[in-house]
PDB file of N, CA and C in Angstrom:
ATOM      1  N   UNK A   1     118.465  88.034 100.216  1.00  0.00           N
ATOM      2  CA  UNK A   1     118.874  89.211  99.481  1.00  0.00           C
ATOM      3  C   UNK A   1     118.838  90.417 100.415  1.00  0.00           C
ATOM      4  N   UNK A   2     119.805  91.070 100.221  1.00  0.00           N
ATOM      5  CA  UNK A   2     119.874  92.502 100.947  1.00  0.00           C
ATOM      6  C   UNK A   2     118.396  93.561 100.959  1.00  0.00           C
ATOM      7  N   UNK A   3     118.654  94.473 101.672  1.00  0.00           N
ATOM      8  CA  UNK A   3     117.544  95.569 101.050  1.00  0.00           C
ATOM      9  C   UNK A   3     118.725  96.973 100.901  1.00  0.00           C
ATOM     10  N   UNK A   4     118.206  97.908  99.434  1.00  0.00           N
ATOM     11  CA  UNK A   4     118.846  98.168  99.118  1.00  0.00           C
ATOM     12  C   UNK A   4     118.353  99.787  98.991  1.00  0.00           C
ATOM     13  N   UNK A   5     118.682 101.176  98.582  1.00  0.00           N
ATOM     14  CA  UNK A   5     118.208 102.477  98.330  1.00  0.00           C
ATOM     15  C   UNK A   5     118.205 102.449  97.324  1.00  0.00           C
ATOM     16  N   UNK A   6     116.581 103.159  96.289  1.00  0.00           N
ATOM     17  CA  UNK A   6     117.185 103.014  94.550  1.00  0.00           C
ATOM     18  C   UNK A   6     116.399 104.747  94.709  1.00  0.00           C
ATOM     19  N   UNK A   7     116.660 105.302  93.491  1.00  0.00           N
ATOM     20  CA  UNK A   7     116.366 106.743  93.125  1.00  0.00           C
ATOM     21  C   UNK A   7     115.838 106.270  91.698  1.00  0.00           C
ATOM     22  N   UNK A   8     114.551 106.572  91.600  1.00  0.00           N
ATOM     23  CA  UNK A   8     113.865 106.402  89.934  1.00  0.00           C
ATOM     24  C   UNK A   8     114.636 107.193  89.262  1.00  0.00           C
ATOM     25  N   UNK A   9     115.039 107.420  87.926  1.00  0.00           N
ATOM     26  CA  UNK A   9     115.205 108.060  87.039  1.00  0.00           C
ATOM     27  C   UNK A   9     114.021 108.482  86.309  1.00  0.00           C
ATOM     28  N   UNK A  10     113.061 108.149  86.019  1.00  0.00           N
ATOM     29  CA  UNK A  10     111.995 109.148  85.733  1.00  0.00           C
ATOM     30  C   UNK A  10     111.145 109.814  86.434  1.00  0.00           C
ATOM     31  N   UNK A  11     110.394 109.127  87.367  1.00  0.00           N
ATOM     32  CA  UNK A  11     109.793 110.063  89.050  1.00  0.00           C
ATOM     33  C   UNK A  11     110.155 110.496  89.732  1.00  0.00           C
ATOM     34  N   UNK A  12     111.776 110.338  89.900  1.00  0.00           N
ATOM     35  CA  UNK A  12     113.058 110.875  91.071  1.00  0.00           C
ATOM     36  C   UNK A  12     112.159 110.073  92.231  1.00  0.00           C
ATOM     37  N   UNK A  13     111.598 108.903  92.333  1.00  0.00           N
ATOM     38  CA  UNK A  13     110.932 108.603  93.939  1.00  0.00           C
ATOM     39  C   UNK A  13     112.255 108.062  94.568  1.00  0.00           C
ATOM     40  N   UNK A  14     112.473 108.030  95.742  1.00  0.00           N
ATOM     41  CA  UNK A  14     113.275 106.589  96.447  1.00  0.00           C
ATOM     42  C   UNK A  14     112.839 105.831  97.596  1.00  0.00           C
ATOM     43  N   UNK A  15     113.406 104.631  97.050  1.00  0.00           N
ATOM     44  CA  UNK A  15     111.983 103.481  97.581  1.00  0.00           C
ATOM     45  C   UNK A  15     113.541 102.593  98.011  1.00  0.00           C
ATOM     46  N   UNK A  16     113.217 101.561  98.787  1.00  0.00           N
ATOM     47  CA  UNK A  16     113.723 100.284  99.241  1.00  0.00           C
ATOM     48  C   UNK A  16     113.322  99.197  98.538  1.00  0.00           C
ATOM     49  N   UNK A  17     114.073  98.287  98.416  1.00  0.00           N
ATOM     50  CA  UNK A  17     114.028  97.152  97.808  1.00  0.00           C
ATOM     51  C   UNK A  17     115.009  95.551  98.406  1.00  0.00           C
ATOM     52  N   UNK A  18     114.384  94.704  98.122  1.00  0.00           N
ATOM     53  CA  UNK A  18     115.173  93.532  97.992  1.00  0.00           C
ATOM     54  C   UNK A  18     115.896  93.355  96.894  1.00  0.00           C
ATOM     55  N   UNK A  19     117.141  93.313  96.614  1.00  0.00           N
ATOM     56  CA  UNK A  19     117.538  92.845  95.580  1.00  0.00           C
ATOM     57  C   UNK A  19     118.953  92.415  95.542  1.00  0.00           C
ATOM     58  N   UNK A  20     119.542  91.965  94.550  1.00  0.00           N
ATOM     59  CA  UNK A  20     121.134  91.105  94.801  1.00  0.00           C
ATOM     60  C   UNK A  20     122.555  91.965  94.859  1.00  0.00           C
ATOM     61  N   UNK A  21     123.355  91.645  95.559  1.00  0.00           N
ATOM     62  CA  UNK A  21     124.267  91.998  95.533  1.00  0.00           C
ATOM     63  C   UNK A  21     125.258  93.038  94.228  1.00  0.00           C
ATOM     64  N   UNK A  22     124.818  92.282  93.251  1.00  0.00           N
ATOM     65  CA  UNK A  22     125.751  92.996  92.369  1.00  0.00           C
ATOM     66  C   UNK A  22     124.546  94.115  91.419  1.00  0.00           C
ATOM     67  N   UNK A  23     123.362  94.256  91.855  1.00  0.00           N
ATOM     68  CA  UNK A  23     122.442  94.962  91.175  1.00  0.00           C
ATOM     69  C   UNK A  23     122.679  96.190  91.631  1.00  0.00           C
ATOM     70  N   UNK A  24     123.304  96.580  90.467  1.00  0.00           N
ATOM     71  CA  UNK A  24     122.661  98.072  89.948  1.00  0.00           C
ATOM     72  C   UNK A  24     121.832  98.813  89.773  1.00  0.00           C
ATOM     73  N   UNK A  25     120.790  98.424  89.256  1.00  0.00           N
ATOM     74  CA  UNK A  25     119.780  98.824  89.180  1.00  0.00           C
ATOM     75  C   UNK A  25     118.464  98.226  89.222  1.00  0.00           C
ATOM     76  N   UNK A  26     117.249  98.695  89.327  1.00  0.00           N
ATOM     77  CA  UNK A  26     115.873  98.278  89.913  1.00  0.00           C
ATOM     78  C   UNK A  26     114.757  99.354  89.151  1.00  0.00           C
ATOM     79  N   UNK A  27     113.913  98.551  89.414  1.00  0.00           N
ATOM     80  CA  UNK A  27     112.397  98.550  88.743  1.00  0.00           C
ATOM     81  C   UNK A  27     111.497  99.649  89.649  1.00  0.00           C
ATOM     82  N   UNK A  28     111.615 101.049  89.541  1.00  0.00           N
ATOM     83  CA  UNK A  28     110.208 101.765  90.034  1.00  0.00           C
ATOM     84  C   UNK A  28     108.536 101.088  90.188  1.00  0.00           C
ATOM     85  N   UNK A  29     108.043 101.488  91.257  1.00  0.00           N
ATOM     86  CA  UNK A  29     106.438 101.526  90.353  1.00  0.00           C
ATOM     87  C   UNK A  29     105.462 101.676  89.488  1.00  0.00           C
ATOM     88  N   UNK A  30     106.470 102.774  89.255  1.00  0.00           N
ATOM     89  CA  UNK A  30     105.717 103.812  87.463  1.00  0.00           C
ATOM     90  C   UNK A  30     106.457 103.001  86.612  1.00  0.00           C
ATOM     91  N   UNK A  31     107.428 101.834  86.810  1.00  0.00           N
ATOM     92  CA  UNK A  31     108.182 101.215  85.495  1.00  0.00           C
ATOM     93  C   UNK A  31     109.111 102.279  84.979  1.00  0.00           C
ATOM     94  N   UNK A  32     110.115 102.659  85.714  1.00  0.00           N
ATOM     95  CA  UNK A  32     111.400 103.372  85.090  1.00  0.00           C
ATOM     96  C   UNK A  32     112.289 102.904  85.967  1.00  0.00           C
ATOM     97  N   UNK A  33     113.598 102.832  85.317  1.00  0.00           N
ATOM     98  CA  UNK A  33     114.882 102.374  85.833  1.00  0.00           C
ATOM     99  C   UNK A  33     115.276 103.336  86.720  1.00  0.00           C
ATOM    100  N   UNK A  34     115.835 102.588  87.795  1.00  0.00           N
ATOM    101  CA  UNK A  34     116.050 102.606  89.409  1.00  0.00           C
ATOM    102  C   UNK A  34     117.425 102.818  89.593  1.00  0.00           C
ATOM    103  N   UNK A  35     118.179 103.537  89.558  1.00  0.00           N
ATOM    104  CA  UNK A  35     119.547 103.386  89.940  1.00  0.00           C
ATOM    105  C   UNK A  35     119.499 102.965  91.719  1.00  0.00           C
ATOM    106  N   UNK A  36     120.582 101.958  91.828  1.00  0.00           N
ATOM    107  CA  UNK A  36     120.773 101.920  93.528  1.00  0.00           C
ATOM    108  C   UNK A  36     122.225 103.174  94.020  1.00  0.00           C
ATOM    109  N   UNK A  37     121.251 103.206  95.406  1.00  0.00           N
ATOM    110  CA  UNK A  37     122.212 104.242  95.688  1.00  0.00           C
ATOM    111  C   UNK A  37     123.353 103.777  97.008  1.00  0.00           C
ATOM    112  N   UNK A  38     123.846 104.602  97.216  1.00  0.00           N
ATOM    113  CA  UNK A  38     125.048 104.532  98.469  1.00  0.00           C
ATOM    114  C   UNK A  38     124.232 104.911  99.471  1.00  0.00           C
ATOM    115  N   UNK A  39     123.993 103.538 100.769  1.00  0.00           N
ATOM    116  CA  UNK A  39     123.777 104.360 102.311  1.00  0.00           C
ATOM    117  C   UNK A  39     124.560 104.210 103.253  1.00  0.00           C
ATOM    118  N   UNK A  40     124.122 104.547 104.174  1.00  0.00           N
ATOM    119  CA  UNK A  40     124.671 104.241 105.469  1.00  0.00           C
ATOM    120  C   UNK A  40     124.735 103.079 106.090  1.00  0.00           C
ATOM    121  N   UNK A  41     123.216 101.987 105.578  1.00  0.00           N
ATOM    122  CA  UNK A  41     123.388 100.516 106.118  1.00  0.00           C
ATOM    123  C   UNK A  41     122.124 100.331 107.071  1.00  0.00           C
ATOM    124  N   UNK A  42     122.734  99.576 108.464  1.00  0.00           N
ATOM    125  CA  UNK A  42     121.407  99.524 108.965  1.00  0.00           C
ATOM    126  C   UNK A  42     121.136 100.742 110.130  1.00  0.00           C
ATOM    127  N   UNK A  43     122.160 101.437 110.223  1.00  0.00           N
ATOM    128  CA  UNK A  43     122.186 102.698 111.155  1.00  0.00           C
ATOM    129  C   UNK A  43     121.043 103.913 111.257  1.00  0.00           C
ATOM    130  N   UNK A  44     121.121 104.775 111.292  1.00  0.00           N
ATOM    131  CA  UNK A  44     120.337 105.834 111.860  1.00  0.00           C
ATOM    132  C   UNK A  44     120.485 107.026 110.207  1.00  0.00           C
ATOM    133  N   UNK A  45     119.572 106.984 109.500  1.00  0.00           N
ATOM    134  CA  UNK A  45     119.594 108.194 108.770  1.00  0.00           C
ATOM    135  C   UNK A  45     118.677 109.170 108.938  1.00  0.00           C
ATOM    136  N   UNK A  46     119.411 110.487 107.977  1.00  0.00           N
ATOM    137  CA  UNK A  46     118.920 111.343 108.558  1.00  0.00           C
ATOM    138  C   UNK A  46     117.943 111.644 107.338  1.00  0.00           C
ATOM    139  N   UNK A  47     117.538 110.742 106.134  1.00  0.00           N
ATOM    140  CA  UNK A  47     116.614 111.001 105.404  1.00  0.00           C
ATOM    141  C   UNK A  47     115.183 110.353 105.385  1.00  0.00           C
ATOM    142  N   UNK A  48     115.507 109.401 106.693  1.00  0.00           N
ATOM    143  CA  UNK A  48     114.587 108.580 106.562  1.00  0.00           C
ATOM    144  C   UNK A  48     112.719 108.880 106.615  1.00  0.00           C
ATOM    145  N   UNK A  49     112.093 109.193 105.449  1.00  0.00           N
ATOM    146  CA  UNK A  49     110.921 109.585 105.618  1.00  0.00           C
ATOM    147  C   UNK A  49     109.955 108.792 106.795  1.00  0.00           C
ATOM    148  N   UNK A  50     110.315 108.079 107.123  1.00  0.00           N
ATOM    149  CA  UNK A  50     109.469 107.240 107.829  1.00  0.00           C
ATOM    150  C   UNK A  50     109.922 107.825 109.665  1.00  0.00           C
ATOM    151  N   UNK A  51     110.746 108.483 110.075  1.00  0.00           N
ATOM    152  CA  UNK A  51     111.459 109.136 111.083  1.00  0.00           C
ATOM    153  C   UNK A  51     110.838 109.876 111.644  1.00  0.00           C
ATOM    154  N   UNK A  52     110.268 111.593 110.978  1.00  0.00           N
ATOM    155  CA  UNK A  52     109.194 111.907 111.521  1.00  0.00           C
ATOM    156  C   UNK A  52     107.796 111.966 112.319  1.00  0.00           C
ATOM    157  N   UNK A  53     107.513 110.864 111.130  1.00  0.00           N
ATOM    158  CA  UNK A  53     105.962 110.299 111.767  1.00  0.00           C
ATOM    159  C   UNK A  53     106.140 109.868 113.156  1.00  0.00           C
ATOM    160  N   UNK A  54     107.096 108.509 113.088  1.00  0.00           N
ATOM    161  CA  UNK A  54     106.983 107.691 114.558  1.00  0.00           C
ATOM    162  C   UNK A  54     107.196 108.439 115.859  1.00  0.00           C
ATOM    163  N   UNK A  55     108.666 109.476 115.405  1.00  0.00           N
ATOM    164  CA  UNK A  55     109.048 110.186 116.525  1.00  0.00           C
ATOM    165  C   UNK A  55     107.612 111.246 117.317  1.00  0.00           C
ATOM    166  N   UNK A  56     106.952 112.000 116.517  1.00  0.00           N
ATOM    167  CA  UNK A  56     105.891 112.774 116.658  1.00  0.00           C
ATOM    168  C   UNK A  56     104.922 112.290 117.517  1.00  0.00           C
ATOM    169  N   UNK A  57     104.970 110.773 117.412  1.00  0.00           N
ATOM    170  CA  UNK A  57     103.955 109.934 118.138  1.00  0.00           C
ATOM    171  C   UNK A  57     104.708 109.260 119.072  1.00  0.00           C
ATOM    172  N   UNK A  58     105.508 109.120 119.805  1.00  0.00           N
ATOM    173  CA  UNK A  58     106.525 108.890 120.816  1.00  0.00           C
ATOM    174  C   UNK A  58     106.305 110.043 122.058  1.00  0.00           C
ATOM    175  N   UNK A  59     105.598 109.510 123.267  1.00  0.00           N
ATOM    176  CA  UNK A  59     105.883 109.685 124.415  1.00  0.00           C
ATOM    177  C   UNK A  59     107.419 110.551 124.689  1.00  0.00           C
ATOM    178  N   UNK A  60     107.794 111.872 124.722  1.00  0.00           N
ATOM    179  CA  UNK A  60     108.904 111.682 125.053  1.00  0.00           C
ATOM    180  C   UNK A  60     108.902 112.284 126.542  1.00  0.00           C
ATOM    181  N   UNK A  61     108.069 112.086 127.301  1.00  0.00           N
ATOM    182  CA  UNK A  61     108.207 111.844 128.740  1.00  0.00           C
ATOM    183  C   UNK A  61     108.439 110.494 129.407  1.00  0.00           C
ATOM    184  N   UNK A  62     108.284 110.138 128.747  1.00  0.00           N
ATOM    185  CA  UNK A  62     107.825 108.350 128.938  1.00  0.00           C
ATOM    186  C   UNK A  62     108.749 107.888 129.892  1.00  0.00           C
ATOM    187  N   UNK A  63     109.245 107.370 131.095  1.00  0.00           N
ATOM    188  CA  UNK A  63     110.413 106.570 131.133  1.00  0.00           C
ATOM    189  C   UNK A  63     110.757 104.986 131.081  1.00  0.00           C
ATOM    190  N   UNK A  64     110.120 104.831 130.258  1.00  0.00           N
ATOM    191  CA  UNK A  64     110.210 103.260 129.659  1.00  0.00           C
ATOM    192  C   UNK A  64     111.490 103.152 128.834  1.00  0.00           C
ATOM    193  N   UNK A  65     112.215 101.784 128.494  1.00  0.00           N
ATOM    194  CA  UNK A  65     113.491 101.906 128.630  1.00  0.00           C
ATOM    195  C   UNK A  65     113.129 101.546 127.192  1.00  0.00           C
ATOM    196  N   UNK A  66     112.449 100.885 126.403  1.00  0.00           N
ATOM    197  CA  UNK A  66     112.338 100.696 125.025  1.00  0.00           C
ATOM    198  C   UNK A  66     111.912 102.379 123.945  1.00  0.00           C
ATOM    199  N   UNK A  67     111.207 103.735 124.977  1.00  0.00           N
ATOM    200  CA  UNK A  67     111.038 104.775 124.403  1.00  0.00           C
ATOM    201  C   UNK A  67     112.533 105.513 124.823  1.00  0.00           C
ATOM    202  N   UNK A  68     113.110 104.984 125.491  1.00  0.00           N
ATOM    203  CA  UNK A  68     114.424 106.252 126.015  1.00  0.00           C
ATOM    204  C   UNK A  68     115.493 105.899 124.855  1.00  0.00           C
ATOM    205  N   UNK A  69     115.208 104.075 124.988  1.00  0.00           N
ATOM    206  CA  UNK A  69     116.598 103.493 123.744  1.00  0.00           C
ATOM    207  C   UNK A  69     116.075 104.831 122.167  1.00  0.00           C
ATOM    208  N   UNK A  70     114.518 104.040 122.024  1.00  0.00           N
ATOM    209  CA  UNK A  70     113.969 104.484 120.338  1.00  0.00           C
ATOM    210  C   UNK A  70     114.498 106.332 120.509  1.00  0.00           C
ATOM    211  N   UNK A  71     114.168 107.010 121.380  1.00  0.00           N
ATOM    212  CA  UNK A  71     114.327 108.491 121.385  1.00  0.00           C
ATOM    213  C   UNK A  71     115.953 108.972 121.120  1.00  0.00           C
ATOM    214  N   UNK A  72     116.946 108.009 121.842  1.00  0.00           N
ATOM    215  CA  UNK A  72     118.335 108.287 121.800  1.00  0.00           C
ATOM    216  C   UNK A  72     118.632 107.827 120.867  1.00  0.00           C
ATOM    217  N   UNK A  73     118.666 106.563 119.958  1.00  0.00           N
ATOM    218  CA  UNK A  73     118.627 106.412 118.794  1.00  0.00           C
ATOM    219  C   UNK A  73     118.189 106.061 118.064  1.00  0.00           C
ATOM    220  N   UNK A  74     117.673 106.945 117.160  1.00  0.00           N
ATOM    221  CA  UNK A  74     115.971 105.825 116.452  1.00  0.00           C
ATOM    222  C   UNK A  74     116.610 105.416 115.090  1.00  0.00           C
ATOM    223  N   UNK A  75     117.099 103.892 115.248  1.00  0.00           N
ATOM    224  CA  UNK A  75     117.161 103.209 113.859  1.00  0.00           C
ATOM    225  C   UNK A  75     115.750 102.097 113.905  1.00  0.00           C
ATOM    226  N   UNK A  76     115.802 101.905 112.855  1.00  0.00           N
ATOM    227  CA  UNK A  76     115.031 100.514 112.484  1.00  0.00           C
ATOM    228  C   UNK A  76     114.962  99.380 113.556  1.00  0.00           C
ATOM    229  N   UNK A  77     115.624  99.111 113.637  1.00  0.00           N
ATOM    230  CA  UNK A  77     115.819  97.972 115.118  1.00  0.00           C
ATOM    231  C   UNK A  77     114.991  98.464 116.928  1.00  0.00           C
ATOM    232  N   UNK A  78     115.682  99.895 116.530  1.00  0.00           N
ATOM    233  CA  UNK A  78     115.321 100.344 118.153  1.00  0.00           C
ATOM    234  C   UNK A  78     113.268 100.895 117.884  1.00  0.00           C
ATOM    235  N   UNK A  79     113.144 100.855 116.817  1.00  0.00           N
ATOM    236  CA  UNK A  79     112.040 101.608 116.095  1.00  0.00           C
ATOM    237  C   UNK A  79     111.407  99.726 116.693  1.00  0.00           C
ATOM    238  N   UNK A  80     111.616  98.990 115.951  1.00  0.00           N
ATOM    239  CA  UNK A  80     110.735  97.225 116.585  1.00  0.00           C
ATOM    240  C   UNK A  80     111.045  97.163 117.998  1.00  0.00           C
ATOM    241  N   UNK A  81     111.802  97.945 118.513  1.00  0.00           N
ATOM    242  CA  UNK A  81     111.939  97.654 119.830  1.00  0.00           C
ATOM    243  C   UNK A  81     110.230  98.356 120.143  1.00  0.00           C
ATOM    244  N   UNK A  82     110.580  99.461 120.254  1.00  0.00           N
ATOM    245  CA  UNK A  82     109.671 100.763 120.892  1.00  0.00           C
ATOM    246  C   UNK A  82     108.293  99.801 120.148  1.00  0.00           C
ATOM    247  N   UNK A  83     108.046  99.084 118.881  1.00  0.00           N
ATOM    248  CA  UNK A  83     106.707  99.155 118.306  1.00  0.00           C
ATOM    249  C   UNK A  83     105.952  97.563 119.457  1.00  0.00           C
ATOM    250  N   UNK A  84     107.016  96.906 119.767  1.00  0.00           N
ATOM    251  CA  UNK A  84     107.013  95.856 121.023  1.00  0.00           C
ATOM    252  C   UNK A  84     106.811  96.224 122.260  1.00  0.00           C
ATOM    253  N   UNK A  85     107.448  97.130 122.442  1.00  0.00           N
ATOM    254  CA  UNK A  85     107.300  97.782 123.672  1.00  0.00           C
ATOM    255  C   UNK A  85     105.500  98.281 123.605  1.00  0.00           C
ATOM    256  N   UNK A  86     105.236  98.904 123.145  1.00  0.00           N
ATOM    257  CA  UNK A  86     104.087  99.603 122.941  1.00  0.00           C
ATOM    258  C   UNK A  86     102.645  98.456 122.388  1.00  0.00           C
ATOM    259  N   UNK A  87     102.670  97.761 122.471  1.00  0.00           N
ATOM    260  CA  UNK A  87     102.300  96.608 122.074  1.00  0.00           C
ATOM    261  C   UNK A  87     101.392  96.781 120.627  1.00  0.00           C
ATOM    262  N   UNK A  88     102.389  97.522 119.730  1.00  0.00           N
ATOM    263  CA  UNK A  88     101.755  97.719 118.145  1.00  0.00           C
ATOM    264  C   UNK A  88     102.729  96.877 117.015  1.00  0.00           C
ATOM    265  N   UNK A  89     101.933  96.491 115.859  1.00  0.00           N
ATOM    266  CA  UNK A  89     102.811  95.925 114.934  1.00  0.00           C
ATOM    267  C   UNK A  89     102.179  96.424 113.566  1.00  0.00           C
ATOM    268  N   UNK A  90     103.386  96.595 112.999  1.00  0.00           N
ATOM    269  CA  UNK A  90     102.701  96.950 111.589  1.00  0.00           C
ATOM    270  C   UNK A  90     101.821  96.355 110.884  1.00  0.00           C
ATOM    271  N   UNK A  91     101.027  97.090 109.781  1.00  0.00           N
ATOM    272  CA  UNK A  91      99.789  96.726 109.148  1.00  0.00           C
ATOM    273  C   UNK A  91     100.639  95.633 107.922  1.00  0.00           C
ATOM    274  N   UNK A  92     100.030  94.429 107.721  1.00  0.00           N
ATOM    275  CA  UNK A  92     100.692  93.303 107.148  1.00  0.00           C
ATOM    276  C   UNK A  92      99.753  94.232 105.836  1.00  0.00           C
ATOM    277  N   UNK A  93     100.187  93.454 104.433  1.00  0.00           N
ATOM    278  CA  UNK A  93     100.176  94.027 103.074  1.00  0.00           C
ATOM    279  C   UNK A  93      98.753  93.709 103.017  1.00  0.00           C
ATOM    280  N   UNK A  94      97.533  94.660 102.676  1.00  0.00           N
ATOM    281  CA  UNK A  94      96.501  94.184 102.204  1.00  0.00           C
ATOM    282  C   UNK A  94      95.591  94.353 103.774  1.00  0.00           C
ATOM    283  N   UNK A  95      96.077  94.222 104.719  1.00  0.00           N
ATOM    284  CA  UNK A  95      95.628  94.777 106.011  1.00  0.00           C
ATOM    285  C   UNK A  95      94.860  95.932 105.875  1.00  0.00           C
ATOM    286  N   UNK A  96      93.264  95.960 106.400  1.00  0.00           N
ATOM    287  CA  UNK A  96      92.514  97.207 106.611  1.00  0.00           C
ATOM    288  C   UNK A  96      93.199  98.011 107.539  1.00  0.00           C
ATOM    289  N   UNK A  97      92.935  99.300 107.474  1.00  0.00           N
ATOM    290  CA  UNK A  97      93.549 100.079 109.030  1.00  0.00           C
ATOM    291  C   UNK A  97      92.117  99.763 110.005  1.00  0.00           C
ATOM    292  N   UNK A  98      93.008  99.559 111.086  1.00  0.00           N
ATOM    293  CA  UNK A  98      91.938 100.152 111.919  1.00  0.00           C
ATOM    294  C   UNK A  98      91.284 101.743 112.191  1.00  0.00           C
ATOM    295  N   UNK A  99      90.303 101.312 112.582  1.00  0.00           N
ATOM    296  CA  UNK A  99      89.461 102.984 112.798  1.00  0.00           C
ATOM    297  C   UNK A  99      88.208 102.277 112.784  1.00  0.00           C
ATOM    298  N   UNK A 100      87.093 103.356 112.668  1.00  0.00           N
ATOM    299  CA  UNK A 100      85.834 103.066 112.648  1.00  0.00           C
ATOM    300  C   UNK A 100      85.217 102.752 111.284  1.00  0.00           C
ATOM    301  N   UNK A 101      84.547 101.712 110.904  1.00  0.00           N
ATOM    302  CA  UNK A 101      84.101 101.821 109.592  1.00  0.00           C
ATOM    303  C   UNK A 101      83.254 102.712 109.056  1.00  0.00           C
ATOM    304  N   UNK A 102      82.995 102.819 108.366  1.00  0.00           N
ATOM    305  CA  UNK A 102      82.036 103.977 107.631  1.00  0.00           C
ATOM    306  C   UNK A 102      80.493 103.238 107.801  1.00  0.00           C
ATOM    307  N   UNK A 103      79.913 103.365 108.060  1.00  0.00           N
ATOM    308  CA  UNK A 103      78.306 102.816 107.693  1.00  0.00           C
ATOM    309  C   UNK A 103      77.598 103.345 107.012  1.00  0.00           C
ATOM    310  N   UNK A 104      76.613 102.771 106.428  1.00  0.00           N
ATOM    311  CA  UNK A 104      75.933 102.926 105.157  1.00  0.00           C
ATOM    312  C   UNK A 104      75.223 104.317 105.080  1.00  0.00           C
ATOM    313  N   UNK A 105      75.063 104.682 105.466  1.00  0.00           N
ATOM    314  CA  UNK A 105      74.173 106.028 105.471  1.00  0.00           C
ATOM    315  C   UNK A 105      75.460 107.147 105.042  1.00  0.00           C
ATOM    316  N   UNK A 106      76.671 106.679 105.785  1.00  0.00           N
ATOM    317  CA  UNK A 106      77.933 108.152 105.442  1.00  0.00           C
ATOM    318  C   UNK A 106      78.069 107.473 104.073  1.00  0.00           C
ATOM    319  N   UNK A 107      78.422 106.261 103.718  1.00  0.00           N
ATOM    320  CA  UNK A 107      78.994 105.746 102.784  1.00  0.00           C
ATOM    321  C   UNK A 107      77.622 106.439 101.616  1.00  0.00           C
ATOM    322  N   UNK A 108      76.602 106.584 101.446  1.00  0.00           N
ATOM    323  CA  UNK A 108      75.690 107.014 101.323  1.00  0.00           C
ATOM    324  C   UNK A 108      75.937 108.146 100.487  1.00  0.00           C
ATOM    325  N   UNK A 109      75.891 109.178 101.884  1.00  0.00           N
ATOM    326  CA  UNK A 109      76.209 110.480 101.512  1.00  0.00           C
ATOM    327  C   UNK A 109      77.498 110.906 100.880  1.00  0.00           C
ATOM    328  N   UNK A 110      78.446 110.026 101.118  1.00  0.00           N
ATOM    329  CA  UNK A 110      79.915 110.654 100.540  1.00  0.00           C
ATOM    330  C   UNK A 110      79.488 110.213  99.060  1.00  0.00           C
ATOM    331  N   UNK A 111      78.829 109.298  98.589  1.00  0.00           N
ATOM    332  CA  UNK A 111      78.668 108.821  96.969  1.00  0.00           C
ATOM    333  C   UNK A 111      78.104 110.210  97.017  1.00  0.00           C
ATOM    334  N   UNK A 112      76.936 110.605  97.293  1.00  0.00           N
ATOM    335  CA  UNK A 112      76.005 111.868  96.812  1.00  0.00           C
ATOM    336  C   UNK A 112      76.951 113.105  96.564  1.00  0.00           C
ATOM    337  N   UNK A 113      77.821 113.722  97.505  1.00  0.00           N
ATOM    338  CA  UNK A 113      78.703 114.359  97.556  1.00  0.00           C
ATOM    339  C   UNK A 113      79.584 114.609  96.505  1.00  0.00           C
ATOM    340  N   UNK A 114      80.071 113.147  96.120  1.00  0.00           N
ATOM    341  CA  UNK A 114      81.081 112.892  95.071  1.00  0.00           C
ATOM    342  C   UNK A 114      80.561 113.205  93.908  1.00  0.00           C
ATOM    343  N   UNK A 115      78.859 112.667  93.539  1.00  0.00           N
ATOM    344  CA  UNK A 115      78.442 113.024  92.510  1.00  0.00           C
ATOM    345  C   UNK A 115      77.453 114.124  92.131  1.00  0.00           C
ATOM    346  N   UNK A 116      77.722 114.881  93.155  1.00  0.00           N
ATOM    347  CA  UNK A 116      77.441 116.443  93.044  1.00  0.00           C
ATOM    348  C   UNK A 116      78.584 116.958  92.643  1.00  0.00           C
ATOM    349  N   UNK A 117      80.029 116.785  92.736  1.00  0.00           N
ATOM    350  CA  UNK A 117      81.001 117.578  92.493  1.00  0.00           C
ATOM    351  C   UNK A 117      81.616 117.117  91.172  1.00  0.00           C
ATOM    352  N   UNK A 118      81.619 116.105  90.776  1.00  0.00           N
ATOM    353  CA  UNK A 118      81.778 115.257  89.866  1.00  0.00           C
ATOM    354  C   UNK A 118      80.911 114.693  88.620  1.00  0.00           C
ATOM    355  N   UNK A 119      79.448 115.738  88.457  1.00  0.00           N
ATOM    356  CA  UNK A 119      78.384 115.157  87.440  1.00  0.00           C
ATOM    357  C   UNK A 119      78.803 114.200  86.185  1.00  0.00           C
ATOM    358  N   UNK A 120      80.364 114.327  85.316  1.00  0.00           N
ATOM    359  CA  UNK A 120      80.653 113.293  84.487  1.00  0.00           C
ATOM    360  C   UNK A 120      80.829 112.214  84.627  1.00  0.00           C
ATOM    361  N   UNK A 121      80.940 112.257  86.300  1.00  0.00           N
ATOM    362  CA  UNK A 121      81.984 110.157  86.334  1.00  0.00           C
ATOM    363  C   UNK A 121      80.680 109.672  86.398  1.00  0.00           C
TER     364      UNK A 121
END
């Protein structure tokens, strides 16, 4: 199945999806009908929320030939190039982030914190 652009009709979110060819429409998160929309395909948009972030974090001194491709044109494709190049891969579903864990003493204090600011929960 393709992946496709939908626009909620009740949250206005727009999200990507798998879904079939002749579908019209799709299922939000909040559970409201999804109209699909018209894109560009697998090319380079210029709405793509996800565009910002990566570019910001891109070397653009770099002269590596996988950051010069991703910088000159950053679609999806050249974006797995650069995340290969760089030897990173996305966080699989359910994946912790990396970072440092919290240990018991912060984990500790952030409860205390919470329920100083929060006396009902």
């Amino acid at each position: 199945m393709p992946l496709y652009d939908f626009a909620c009709r009740v949250c206005g979110r727009t999200f990507e999806a798998l879904a079939r060819m002749d579908a019209g429409q799709g299922v939000c998160a909040c559970g409201g009908t999804a109209e699909r929309l018209i894109s560009v395909g697998r090319g380079y948009r210029a709405d793509a929320d996800w565009l910002p972030s990566v570019t910001a974090v891109v070397d653009k001194d770099s002269p590596a030939p996988h950051v010069r491709a991703f910088l000159a044109e950053p679609s999806r494709a050249n974006y797995r190039r650069w995340l290969a190049g760089e030897k990173l891969r996305p966080l699989e579903p359910g994946e912790p982030r990396p970072g440092p864990a919290l240990g018991p003493e912060i984990a500790r204090e952030v409860r205390a914190r919470f329920a100083a600011r929060h006396p009902d929960a």
